[in-house]
N, C-alpha and C. Protein backbone atom coordinates (compact mmCIF):
# COMPACT_ATOMS: atom_id res chain seq x y z
N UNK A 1 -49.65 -43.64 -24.97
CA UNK A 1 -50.38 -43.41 -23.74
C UNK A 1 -49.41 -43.17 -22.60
N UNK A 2 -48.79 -42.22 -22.85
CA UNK A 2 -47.45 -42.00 -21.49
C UNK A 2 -47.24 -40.69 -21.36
N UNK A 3 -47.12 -39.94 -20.19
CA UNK A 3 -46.62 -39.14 -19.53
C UNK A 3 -45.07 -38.76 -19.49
N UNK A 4 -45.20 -37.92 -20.02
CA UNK A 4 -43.70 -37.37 -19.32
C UNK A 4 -43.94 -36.08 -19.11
N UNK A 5 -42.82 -35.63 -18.07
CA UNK A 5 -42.93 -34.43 -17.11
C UNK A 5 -41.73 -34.17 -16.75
N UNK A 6 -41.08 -32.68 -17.30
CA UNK A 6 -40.20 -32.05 -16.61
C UNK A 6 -38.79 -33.23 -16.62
N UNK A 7 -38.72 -33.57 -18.03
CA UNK A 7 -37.35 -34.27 -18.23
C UNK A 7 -35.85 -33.67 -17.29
N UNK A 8 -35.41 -34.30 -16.85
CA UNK A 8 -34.04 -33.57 -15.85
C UNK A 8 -33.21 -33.11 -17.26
N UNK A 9 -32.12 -32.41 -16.82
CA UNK A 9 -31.00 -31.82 -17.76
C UNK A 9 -31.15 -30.87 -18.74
N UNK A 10 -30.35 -29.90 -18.83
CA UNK A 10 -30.47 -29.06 -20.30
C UNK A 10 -30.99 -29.40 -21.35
N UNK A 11 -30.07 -30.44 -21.59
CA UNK A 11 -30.77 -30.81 -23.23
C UNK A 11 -31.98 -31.78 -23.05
N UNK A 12 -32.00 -32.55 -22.02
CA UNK A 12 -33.38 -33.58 -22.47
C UNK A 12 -34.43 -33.61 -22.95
N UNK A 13 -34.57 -34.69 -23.97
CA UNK A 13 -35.81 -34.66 -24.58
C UNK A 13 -36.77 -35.43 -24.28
N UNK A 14 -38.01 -35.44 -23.88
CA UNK A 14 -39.17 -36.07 -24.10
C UNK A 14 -38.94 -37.35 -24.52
N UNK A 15 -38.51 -37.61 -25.98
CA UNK A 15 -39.10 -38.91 -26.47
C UNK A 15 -38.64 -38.68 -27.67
N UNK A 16 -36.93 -39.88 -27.70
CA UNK A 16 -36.23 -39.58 -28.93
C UNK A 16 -36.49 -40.88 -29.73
N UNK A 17 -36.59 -40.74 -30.98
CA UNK A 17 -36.67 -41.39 -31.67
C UNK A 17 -35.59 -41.52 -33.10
N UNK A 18 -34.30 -42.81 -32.93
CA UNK A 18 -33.28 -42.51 -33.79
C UNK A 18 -32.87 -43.38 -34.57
N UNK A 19 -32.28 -43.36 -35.60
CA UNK A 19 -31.66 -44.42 -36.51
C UNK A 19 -32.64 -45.25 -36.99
N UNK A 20 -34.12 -45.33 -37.19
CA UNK A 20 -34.83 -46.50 -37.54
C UNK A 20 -35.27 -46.51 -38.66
N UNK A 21 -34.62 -46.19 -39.66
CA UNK A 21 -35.24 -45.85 -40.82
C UNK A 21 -35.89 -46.97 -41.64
N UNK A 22 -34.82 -48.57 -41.48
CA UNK A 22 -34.87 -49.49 -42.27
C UNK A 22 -35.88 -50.17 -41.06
N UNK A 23 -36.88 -49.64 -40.14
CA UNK A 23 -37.72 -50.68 -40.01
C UNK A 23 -39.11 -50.03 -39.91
N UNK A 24 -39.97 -51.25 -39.54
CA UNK A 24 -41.36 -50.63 -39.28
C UNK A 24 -41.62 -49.44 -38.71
N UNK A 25 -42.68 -47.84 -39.37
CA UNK A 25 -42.67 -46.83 -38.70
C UNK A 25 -42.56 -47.12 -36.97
N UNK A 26 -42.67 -46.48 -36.41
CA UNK A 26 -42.41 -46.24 -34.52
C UNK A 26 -43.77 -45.33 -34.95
N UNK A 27 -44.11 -45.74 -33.73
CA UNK A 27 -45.81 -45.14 -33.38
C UNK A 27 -45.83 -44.60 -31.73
N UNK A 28 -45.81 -43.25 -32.31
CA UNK A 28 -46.02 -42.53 -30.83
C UNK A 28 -47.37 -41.94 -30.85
N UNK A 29 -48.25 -42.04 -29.92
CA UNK A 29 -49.69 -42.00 -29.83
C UNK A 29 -50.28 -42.18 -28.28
N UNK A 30 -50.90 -40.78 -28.32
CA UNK A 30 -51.76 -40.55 -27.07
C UNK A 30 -50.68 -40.04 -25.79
N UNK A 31 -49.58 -39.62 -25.95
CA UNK A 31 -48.46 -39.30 -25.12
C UNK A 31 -48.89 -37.63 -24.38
N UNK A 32 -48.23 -37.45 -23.32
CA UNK A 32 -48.57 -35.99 -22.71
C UNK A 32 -46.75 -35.64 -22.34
N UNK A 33 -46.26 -34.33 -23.35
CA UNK A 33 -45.11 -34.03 -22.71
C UNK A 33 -44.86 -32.92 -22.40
N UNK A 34 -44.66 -32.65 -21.03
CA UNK A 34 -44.62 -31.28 -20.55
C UNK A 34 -43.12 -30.90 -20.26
N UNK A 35 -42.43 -30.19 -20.87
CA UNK A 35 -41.00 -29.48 -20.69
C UNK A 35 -40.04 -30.31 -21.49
N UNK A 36 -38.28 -30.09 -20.89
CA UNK A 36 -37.71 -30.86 -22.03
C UNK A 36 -37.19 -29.74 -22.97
N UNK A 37 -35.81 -29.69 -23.78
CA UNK A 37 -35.58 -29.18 -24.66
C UNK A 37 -36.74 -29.54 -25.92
N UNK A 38 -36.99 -30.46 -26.22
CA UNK A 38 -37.67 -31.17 -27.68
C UNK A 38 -38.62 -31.89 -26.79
N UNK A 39 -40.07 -31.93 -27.24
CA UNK A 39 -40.77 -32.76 -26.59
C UNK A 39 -40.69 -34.32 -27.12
N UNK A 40 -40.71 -34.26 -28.51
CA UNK A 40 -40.49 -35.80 -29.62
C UNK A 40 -39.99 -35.38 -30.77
N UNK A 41 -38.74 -36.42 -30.75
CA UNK A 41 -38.02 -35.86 -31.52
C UNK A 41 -37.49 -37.26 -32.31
N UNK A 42 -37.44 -37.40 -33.65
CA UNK A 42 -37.01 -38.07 -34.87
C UNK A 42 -36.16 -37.92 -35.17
N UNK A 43 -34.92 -38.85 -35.83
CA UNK A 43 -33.46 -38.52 -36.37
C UNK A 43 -33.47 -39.71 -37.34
N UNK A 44 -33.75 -39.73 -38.35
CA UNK A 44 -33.33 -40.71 -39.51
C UNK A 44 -34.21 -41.74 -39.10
N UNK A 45 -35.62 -41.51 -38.63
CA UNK A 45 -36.56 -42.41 -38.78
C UNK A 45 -37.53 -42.54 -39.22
N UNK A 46 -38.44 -43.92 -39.55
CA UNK A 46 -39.63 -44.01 -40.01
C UNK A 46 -40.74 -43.04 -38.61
N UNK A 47 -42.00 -42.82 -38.82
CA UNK A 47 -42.53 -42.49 -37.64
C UNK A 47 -44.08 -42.09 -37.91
N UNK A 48 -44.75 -42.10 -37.04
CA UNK A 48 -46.33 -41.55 -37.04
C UNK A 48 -46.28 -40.91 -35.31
N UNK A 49 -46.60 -39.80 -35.59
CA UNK A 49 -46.71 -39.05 -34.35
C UNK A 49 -48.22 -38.60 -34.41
N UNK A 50 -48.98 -38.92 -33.57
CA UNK A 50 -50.30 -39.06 -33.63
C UNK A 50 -51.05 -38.72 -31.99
N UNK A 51 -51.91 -38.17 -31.97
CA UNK A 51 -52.50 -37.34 -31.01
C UNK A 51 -52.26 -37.39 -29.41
N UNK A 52 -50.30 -36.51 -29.65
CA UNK A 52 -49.91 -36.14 -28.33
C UNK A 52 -50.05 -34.91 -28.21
N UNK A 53 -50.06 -34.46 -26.92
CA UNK A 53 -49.68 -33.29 -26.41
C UNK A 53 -48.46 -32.77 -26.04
N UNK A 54 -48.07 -31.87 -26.86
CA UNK A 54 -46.44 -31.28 -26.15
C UNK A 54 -46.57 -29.58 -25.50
N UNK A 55 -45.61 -29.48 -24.42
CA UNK A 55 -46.07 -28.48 -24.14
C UNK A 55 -44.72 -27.95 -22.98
N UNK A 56 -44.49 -26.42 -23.34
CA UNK A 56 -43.17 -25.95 -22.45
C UNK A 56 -41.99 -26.06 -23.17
N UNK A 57 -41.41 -26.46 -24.40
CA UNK A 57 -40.28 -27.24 -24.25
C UNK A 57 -39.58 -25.69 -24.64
N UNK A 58 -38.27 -25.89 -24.71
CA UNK A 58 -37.45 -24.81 -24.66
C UNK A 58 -36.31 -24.81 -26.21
N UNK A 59 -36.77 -25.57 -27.26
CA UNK A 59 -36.26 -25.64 -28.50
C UNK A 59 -37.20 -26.07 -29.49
N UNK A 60 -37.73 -26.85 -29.72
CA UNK A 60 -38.95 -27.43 -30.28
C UNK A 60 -39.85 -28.05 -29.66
N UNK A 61 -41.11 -28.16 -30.11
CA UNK A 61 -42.14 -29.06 -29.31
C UNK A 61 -42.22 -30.42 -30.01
N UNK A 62 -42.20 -30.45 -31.40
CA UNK A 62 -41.84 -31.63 -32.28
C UNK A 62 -40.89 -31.34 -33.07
N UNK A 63 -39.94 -32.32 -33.14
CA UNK A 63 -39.09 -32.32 -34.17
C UNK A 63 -38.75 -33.47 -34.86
N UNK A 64 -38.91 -33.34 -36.17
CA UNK A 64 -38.46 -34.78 -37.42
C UNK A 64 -37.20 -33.87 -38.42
N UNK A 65 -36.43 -34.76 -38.39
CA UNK A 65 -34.76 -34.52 -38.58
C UNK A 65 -34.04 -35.26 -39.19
N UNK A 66 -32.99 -35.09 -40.04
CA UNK A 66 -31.69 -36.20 -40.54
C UNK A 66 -32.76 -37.10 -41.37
N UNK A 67 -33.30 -36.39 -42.28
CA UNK A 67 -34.18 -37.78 -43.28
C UNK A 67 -34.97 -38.54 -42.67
N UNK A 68 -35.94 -38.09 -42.04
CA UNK A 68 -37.27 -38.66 -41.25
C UNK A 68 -38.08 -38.89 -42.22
N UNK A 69 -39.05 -39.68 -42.01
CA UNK A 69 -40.52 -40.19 -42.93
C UNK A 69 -41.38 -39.86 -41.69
N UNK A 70 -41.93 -39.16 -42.06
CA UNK A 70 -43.00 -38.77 -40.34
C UNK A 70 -44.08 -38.73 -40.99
N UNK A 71 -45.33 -38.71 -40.23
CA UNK A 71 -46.56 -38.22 -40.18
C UNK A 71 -47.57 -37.84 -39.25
N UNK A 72 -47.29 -36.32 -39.20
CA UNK A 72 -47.64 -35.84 -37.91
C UNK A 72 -49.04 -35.19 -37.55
N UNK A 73 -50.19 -36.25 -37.29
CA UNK A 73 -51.42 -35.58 -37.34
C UNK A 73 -51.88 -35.90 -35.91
N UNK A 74 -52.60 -34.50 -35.49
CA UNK A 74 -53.76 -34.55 -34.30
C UNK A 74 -53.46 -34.14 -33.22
N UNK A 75 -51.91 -33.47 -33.58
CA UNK A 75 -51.38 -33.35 -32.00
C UNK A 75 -51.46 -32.08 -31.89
N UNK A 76 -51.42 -31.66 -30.39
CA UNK A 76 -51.57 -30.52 -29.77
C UNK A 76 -50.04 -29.96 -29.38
N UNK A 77 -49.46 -29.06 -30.21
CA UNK A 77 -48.07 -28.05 -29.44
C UNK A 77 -48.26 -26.93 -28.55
N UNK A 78 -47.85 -26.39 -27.58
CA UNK A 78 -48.56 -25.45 -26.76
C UNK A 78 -47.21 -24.74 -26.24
N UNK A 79 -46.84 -23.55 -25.90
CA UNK A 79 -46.20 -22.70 -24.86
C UNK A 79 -44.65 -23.59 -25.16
N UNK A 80 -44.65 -24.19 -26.49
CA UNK A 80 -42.72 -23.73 -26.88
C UNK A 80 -41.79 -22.57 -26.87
N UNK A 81 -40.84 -22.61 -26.85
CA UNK A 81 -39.84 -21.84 -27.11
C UNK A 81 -39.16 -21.91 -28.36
N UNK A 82 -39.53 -20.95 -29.46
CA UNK A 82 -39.02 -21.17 -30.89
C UNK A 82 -40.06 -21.49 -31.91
N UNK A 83 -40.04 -22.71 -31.47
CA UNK A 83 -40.40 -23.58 -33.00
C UNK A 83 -41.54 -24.91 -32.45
N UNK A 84 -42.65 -24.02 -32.73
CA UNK A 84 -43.72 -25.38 -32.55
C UNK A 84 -43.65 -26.88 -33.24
N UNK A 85 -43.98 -26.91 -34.70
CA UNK A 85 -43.45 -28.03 -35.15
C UNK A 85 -42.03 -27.87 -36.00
N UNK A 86 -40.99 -28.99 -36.35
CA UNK A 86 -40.00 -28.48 -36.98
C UNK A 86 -39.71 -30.01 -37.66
N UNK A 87 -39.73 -29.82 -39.29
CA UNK A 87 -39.26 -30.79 -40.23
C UNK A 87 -37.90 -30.16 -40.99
N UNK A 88 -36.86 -30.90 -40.96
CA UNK A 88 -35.61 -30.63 -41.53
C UNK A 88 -34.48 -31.71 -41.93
N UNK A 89 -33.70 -31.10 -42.49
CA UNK A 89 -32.91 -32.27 -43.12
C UNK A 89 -33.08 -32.90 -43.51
N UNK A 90 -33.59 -32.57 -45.02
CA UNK A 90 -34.19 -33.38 -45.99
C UNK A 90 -35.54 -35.00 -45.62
N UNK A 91 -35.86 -34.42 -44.31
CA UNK A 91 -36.92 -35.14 -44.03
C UNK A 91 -38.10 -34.70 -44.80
N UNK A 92 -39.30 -35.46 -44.75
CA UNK A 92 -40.61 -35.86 -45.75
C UNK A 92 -41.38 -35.85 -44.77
N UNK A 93 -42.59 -34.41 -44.25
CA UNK A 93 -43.28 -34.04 -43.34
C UNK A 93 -44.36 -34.46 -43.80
N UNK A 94 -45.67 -35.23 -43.43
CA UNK A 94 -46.88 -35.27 -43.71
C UNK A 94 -47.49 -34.25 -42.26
N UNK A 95 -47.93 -33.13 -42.55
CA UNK A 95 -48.31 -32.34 -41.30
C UNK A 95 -49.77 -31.92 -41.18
N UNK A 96 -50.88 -32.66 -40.27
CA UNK A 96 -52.21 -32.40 -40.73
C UNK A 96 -53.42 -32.58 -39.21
N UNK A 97 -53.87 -31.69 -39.20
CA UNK A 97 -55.06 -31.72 -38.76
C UNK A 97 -53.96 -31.33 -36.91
N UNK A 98 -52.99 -30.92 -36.91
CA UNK A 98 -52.85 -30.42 -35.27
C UNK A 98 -53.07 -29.14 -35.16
N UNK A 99 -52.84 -28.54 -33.86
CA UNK A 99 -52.77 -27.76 -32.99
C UNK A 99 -51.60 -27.18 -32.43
N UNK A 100 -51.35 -25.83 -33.18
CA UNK A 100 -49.77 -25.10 -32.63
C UNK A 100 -50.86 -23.77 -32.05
N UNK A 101 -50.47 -23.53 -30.44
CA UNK A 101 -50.82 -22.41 -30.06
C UNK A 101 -49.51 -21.98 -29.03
N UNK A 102 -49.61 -20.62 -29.23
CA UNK A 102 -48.59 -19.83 -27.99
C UNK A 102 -47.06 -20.49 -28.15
N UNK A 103 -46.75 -20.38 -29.40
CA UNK A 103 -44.97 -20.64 -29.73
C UNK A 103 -44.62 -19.14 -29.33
N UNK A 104 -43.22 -19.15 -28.46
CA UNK A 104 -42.82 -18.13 -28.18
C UNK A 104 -41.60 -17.64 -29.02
N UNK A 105 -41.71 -15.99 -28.71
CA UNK A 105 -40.16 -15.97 -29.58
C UNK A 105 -38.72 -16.07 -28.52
N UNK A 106 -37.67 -16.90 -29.76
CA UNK A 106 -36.54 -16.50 -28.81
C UNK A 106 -35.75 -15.86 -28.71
N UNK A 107 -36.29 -14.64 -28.55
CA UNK A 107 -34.93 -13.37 -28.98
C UNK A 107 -33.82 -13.31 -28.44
N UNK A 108 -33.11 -14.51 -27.28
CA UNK A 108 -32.05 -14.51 -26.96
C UNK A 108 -31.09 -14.86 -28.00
N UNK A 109 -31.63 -15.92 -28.40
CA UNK A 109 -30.94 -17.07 -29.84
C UNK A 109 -30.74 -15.82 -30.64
N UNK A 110 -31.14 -14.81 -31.50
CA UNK A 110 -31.18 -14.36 -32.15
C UNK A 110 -30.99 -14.82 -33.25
N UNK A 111 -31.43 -16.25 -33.43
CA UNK A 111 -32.02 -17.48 -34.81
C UNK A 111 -33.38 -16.51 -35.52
N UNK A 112 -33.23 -15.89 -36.39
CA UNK A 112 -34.80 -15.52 -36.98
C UNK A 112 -35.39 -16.98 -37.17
N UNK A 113 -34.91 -18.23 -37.41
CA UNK A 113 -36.22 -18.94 -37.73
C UNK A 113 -36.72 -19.72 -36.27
N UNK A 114 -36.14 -19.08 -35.00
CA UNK A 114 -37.01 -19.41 -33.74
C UNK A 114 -37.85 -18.34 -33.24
N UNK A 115 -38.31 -17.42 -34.40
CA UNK A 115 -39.12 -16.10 -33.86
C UNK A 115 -40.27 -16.68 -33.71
N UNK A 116 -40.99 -17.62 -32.92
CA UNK A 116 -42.35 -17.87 -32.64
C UNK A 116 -42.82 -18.51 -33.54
N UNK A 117 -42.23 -19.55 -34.52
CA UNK A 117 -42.60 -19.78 -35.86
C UNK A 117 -44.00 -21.63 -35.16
N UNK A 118 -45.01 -21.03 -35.80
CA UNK A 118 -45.23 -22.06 -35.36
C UNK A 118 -45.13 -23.72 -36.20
N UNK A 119 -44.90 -23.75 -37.63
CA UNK A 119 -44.27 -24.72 -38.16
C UNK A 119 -43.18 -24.38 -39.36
N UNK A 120 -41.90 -24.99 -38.84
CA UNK A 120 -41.10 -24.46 -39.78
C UNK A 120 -40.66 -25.44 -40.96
N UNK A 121 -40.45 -25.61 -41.74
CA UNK A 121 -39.69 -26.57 -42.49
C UNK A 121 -38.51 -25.68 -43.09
N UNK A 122 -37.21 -26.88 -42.79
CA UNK A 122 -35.75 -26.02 -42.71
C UNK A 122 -34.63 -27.24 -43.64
N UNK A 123 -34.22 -26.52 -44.10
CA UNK A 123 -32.95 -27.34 -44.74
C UNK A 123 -33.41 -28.36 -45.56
N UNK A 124 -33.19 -28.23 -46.94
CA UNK A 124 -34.24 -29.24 -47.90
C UNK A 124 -34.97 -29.95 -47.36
N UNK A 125 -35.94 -30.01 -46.36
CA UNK A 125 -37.26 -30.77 -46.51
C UNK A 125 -38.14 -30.34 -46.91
N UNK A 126 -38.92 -31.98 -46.80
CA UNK A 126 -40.06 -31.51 -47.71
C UNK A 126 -41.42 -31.95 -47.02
N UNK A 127 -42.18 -30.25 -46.51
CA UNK A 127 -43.62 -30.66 -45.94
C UNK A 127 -45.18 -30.41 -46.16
N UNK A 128 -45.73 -31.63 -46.34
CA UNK A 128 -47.10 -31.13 -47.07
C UNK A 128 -47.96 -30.99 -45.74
N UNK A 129 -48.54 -30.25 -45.56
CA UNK A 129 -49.66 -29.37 -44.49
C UNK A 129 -50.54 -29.89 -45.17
N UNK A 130 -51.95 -29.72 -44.18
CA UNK A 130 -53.26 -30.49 -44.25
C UNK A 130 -53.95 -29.18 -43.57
N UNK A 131 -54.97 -29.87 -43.18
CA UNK A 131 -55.73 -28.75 -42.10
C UNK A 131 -55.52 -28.34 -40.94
N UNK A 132 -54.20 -27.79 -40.80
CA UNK A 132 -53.46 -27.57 -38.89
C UNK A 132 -54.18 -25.85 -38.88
N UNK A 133 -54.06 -25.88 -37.16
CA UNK A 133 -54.65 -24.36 -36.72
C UNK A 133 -53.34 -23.75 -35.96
N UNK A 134 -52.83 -22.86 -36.61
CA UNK A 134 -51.73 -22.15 -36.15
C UNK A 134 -52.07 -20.27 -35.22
N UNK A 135 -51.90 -20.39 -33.97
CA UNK A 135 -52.55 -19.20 -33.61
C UNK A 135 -51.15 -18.85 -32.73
N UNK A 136 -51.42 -17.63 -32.57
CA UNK A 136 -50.78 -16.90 -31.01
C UNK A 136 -49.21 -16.87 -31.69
N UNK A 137 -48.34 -17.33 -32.54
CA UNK A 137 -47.37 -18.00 -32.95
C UNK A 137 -46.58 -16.82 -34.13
N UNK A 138 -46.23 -15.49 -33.71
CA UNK A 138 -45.62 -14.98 -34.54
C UNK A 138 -44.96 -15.19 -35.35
N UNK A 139 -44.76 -15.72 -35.63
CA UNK A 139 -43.38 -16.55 -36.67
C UNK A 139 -44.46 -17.12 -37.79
N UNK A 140 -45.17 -17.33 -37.72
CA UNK A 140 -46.89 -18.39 -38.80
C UNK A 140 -46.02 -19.99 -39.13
N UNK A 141 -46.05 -19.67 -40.10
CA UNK A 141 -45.55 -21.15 -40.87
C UNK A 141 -44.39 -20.66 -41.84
N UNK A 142 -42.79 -21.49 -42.01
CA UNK A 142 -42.20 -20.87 -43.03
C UNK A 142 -41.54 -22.24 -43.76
N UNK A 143 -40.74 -21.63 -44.87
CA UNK A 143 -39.99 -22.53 -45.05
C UNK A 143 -38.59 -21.52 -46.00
N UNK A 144 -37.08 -22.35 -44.99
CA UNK A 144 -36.30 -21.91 -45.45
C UNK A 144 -34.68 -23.00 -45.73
N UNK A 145 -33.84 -22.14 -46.36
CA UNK A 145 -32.60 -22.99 -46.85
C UNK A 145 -33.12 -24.07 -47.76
N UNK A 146 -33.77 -24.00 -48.55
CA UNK A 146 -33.92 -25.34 -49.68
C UNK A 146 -35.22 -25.94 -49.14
N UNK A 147 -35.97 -25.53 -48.11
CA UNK A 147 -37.03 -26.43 -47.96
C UNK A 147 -38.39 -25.94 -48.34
N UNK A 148 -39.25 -27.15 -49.12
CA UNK A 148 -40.47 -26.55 -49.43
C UNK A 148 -41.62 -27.19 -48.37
N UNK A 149 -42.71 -26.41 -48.59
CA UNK A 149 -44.20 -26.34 -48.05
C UNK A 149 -45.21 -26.33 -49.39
N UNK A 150 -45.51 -27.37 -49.10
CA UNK A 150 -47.20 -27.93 -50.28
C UNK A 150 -48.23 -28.02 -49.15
N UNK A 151 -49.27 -27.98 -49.99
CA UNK A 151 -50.79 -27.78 -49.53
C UNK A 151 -51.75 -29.46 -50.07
N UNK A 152 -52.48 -30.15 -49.16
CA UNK A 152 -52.55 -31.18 -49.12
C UNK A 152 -54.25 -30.51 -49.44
N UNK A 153 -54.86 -31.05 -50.09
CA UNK A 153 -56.05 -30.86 -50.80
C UNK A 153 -57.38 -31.45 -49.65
């Protein structure tokens, strides 16, 4: 239930979440983040990311990373730069029931996997999708360098 807005600095993120692997998931829920390189972002943690809003950011809107356990349902991504949702590094995506609209491309980067993708899974992870609505988001959904995408029944 928290606000954030227009994080100061280049890189800042929203709402980092790091090193917690060996404890109880971290529960982020009901959050609003507007700007920010990364709106919420995971690094070698347990986690449930559950019906925030991210929106503006200028690298990802969510990101789970470095062997994350995530589970990312209900949230709304909006007007990123790149990469709406992003599971990588051999992290374990549960991805279901959100909202990726208006991921932009970044043709400065000249990264093909920040062409508007709206969920990517990158670098051996592994993410099972549910019922998410991916629109406006040239890039659709991919998965590359060793990482797979399953379909959750």
């Amino acid at each position: 239930n928290c606000l954030i807005h227009s994080p100061a600095g280049e890189y800042a993120q929203g709402i980092d979440i790091s090193f917690g692997f060996d404890v109880a998931p971290s529960i982020v829920e009901d959050c609003t983040v507007v700007g920010g390189r990364e709106g919420i972002v995971t690094h070698f943690a347990n986690a449930h990311v559950e019906d925030n809003r991210v929106s503006g950011t200028t690298l990802r809107g969510l990101t789970l990373t470095e062997m994350s356990m995530a589970m990312v349902e209900g949230n709304e991504v909006t007007d990123a730069l790149g990469v709406g949702i992003f599971c990588g590094d051999y992290s374990e995506c549960e991805i279901d029931d959100n909202s990726v609209h208006g991921i932009r491309p970044d043709r400065a980067s000249g990264d093909t996997t920040r062409m508007g993708v709206g969920i990517l899974a990158h670098y051996n992870a592994k993410a099972v999708l549910g019922d998410n609505e991916v629109s406006d988001s040239p890039g659709g959904t991919r998965a590359v360098l060793g990482a797979e995408i399953s379909r959750s029944d």
